[in-house]
Structures are given as structure tokens and as C-alpha cells.
N, C-alpha and C. Protein backbone atom coordinates (compact mmCIF):
# COMPACT_ATOMS: atom_id res chain seq x y z
N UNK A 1 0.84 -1.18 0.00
CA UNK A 1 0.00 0.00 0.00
C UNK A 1 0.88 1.24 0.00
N UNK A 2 0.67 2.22 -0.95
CA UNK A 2 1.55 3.84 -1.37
C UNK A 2 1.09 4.18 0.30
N UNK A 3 1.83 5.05 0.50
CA UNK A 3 2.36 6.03 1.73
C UNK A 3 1.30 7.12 1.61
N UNK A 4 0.57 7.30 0.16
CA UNK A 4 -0.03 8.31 0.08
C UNK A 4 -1.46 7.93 -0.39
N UNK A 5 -2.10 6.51 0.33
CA UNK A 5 -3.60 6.68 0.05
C UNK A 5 -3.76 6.84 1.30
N UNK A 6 -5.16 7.99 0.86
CA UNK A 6 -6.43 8.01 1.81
C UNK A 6 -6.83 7.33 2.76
N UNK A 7 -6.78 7.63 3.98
CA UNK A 7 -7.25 6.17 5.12
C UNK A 7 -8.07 7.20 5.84
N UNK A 8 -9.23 6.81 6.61
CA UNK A 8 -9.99 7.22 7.54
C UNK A 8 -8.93 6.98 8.75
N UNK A 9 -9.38 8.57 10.10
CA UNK A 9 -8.75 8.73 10.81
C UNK A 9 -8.10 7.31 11.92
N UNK A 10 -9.52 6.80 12.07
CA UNK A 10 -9.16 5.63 12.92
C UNK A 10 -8.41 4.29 11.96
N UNK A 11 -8.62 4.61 10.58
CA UNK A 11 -7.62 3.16 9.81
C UNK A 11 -6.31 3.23 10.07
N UNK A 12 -6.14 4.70 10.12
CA UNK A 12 -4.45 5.35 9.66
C UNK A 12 -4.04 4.89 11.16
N UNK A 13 -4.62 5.16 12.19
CA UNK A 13 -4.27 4.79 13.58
C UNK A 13 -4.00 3.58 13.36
N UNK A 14 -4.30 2.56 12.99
CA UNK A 14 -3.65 0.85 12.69
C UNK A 14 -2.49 0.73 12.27
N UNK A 15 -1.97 2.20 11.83
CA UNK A 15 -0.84 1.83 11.16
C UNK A 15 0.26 1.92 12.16
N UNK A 16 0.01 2.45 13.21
CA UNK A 16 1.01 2.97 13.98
C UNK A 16 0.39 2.42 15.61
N UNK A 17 0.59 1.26 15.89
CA UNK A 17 -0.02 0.56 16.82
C UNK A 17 0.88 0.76 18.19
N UNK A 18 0.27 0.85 19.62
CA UNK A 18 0.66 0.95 20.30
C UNK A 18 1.69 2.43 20.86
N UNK A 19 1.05 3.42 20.39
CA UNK A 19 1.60 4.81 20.53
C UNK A 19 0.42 5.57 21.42
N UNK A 20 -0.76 5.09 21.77
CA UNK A 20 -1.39 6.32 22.31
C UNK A 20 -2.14 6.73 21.49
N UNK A 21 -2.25 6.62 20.25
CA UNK A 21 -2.76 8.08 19.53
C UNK A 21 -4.44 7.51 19.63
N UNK A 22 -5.07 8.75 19.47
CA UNK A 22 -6.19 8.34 19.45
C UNK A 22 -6.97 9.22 18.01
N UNK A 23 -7.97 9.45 17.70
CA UNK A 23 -8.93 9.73 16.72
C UNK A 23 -8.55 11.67 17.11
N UNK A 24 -9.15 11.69 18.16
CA UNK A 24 -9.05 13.05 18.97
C UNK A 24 -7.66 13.61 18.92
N UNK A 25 -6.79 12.68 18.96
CA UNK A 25 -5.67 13.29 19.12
C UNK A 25 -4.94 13.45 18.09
N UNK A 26 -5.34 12.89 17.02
CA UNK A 26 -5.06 13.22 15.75
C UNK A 26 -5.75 14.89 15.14
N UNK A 27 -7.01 14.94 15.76
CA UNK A 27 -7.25 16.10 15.98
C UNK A 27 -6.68 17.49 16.28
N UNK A 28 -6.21 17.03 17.35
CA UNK A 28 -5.69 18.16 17.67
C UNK A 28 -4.36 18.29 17.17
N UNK A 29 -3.53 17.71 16.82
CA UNK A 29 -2.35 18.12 15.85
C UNK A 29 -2.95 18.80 14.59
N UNK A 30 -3.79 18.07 13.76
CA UNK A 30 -4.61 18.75 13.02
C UNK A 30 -4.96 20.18 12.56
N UNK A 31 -5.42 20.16 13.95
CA UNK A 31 -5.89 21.90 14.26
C UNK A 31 -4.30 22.23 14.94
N UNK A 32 -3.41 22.46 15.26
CA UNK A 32 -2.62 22.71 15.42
C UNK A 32 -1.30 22.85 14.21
N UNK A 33 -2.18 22.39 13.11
CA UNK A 33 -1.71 22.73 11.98
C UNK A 33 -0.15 21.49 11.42
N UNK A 34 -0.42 20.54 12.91
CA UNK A 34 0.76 19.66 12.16
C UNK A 34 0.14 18.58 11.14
N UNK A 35 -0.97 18.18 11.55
CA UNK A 35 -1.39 17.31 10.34
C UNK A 35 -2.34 17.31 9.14
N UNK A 36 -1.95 17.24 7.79
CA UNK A 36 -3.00 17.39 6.77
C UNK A 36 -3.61 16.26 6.94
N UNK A 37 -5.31 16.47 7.13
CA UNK A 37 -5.99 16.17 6.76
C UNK A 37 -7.40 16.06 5.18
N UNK A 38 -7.60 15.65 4.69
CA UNK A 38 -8.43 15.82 3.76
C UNK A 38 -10.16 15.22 4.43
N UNK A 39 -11.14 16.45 3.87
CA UNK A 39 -12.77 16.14 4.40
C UNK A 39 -13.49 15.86 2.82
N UNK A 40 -13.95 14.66 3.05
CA UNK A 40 -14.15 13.96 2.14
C UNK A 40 -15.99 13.83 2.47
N UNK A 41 -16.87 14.36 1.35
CA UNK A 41 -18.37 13.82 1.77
C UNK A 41 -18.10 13.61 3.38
N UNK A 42 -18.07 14.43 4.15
CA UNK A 42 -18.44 14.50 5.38
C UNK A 42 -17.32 13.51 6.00
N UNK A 43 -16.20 12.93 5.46
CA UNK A 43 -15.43 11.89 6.13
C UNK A 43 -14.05 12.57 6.42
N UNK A 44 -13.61 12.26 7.34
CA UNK A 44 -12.06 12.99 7.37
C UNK A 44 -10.73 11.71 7.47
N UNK A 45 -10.38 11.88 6.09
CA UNK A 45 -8.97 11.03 4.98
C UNK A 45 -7.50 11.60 6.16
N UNK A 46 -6.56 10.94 6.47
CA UNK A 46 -5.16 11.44 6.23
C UNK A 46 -4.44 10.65 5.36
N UNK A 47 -3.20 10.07 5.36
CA UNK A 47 -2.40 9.26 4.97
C UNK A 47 -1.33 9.06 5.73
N UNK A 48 -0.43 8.17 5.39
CA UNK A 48 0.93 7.06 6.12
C UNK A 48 1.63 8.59 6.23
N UNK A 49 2.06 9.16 4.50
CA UNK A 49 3.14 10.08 5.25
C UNK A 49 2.52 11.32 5.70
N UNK A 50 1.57 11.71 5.95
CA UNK A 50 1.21 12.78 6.56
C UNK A 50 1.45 12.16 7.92
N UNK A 51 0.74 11.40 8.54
CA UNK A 51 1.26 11.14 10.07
C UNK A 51 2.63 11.08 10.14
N UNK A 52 3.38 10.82 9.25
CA UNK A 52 5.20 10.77 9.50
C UNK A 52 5.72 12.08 9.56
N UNK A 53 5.18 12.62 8.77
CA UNK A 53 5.32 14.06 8.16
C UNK A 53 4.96 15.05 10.21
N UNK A 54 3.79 14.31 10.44
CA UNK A 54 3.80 14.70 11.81
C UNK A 54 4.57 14.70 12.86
N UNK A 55 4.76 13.33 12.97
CA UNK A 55 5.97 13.26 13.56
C UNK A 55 7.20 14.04 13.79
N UNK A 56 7.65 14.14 12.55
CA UNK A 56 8.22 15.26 12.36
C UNK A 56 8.56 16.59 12.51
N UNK A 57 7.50 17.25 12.59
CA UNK A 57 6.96 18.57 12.92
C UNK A 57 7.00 18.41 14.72
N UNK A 58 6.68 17.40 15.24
CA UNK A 58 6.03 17.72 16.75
C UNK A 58 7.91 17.28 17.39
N UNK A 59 8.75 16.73 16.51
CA UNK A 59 9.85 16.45 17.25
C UNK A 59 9.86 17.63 18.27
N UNK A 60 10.45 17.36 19.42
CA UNK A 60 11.41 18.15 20.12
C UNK A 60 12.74 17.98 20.18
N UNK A 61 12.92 19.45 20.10
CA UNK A 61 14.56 19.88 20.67
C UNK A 61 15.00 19.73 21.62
N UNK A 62 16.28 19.39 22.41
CA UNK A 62 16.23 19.61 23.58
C UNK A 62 17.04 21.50 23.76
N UNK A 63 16.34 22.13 25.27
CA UNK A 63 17.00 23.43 25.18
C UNK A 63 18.36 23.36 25.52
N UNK A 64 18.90 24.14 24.79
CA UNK A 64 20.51 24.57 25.68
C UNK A 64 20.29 25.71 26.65
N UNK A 65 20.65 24.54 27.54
CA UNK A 65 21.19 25.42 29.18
C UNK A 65 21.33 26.95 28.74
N UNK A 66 20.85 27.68 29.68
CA UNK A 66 21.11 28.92 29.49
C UNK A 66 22.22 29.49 30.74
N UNK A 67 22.46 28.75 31.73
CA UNK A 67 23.30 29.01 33.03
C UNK A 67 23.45 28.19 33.41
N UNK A 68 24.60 28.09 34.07
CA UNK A 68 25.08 26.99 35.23
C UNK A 68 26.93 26.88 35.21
N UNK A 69 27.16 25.97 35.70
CA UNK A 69 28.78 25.62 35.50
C UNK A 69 29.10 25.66 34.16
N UNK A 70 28.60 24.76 33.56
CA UNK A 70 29.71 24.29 32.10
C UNK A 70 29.21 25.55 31.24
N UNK A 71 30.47 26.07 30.92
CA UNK A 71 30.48 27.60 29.57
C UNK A 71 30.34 26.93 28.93
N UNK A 72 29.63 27.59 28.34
CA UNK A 72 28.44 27.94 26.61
C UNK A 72 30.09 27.51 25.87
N UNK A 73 29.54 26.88 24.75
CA UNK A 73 30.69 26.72 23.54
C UNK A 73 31.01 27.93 23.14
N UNK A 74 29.31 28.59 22.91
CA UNK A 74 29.98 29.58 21.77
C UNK A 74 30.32 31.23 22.42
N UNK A 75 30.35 31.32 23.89
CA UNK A 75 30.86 32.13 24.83
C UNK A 75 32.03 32.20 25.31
N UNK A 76 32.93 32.40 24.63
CA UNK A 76 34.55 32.57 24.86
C UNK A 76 34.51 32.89 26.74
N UNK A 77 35.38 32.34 27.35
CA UNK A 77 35.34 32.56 28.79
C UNK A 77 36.30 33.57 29.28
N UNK A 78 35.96 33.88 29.99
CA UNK A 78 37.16 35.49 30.47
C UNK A 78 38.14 34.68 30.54
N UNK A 79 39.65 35.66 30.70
CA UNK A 79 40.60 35.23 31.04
C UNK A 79 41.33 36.47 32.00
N UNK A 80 42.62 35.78 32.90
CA UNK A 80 42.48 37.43 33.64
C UNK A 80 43.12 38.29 32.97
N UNK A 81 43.84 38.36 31.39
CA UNK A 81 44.64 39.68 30.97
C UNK A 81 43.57 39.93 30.82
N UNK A 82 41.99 39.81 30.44
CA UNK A 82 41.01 40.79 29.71
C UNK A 82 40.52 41.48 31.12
N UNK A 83 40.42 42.57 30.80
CA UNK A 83 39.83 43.85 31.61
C UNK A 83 38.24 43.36 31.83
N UNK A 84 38.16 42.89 33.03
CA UNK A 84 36.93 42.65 33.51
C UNK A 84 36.11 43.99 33.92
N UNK A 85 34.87 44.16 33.28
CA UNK A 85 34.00 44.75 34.07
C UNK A 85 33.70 45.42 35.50
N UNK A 86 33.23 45.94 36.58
CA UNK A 86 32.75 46.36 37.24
C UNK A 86 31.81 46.96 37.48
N UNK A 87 31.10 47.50 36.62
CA UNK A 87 29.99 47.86 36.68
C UNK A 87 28.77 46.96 36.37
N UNK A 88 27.82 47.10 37.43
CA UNK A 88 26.38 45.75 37.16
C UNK A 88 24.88 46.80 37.85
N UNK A 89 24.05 46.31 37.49
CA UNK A 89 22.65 46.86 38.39
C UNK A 89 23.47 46.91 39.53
N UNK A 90 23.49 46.40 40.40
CA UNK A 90 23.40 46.03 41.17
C UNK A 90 23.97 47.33 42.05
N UNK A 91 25.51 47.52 41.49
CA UNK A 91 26.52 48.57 41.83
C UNK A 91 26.00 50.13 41.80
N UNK A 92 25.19 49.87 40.48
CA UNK A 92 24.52 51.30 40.76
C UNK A 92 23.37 51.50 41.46
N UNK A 93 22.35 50.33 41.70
CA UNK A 93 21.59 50.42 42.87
C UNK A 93 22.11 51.12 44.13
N UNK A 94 23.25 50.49 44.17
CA UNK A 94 23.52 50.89 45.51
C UNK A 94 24.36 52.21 45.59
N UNK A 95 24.59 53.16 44.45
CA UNK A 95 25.28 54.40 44.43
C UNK A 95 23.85 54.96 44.64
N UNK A 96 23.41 54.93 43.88
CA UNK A 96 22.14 55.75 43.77
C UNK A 96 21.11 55.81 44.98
N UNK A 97 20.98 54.93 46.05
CA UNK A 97 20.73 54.48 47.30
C UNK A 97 21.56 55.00 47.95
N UNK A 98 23.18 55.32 48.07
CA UNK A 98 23.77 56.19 48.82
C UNK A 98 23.37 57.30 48.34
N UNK A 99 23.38 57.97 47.24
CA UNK A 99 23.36 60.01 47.04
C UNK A 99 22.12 60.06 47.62
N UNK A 100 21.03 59.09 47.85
CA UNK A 100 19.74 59.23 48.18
C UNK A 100 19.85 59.77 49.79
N UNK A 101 21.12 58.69 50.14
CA UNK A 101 20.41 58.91 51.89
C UNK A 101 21.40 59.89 52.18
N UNK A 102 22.40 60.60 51.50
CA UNK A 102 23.31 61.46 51.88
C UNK A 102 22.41 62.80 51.58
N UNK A 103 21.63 63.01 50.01
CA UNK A 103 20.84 64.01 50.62
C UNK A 103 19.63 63.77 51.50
N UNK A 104 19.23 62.85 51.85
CA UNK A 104 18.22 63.28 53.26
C UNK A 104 18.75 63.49 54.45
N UNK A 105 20.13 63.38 54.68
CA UNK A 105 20.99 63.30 55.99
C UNK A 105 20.82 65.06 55.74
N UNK A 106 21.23 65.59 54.31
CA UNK A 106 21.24 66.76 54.59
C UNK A 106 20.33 68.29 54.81
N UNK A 107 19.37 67.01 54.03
CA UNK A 107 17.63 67.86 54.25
C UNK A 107 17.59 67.63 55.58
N UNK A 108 17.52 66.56 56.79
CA UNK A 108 17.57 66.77 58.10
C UNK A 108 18.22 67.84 58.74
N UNK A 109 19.32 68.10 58.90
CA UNK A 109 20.73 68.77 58.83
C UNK A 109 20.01 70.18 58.97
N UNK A 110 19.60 70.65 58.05
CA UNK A 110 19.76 71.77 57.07
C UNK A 110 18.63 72.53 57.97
């Protein structure tokens, strides 16, 4: 049988036995735009490689780490001749939190 006849939703499910899938859940990939379907006189057709074709589409990636110990490949790592930084939020939080309370020391004062 071609990869590309017509099967009703629940035939095409025979093809791929023991996965879970159900009628509904073919559905919702569907509407989720991973699987072509064809509506036939009121019947709804897919085929072999459209469900592969699904498959496909729903793979996952896995993410790359965004933090932790092991440096990023493509993030060259400091070294100490390079002129490190000092300045962060953080540093100026806390300047800006001092001129704050130095002028209210002096609005008291005054």
C-alpha cells in the first residue's frame, strides 16, 4: 500500500499501533496545523506520510542550558589579561541608594 492513500482517521491509527494516539488526538495536531488532513463527503482522509510528516513537525529539541557551571561553547570565557568589568545593576543600585540617603541626611541637617 503507497504512503499516500487516503485512510480514515481511525484506519491510519492501525498503522502505527501501540503509541497512544487516538482519533481526537489526531485532531488536535490537526488543528494545530501539524497534520494534513483531507474532508471527504463529510469523512475525514489522512495518509501514512502525513502522520510521518507529523511526527516530524512535533519532534522536540532539547533546550541549551542557558546558566550553570559548564560555559556555553559559543561564549569565549574570560581570562584574567582581559579587563573585567565592574559595573552591574546592582553597583549602581547601591550608588544611587547612597546620594539618596546622603541628601536626606542633609535635608535633616539643614
Amino acid at each position: 500500500m503507497s504512503d499516500r492513500v487516503p485512510l480514515r482517521l481511525k484506519d491510519a491509527l492501525a498503522l502505527f499501533p501501540g503509541l497512544g494516539l487516538t482519533v481526537a488526538s489526531l485532531r488536535v495536531e490537526r488543528d494545530k496545523g501539524n497534520l494534513m488532513t483531507m474532508l471527504v463527503a463529510g469523512k475525514e482522509f489522512t495518509t501514512r506520510a502525513a502522520i510521518e510528516e507529523m511526527f516530524q513537525k512535533c519532534a522536540v529539541t532539547p533546550k541549551v542550558q542557558g546558566s550553570g557551571s559548564v560555559p556555553n561553547s559559543g561564549t569565549p570565557a574570560a581570562t584574567s589579561a582581559e579587563k573585567k568589568s565592574s559595573s552591574s545593576a546592582m553597583d549602581h543600585a547601591r550608588s544611587a541608594l547612597a546620594s539618596a540617603q546622603q541628601i536626606a541626611q542633609r535635608l535633616k541637617s539643614a
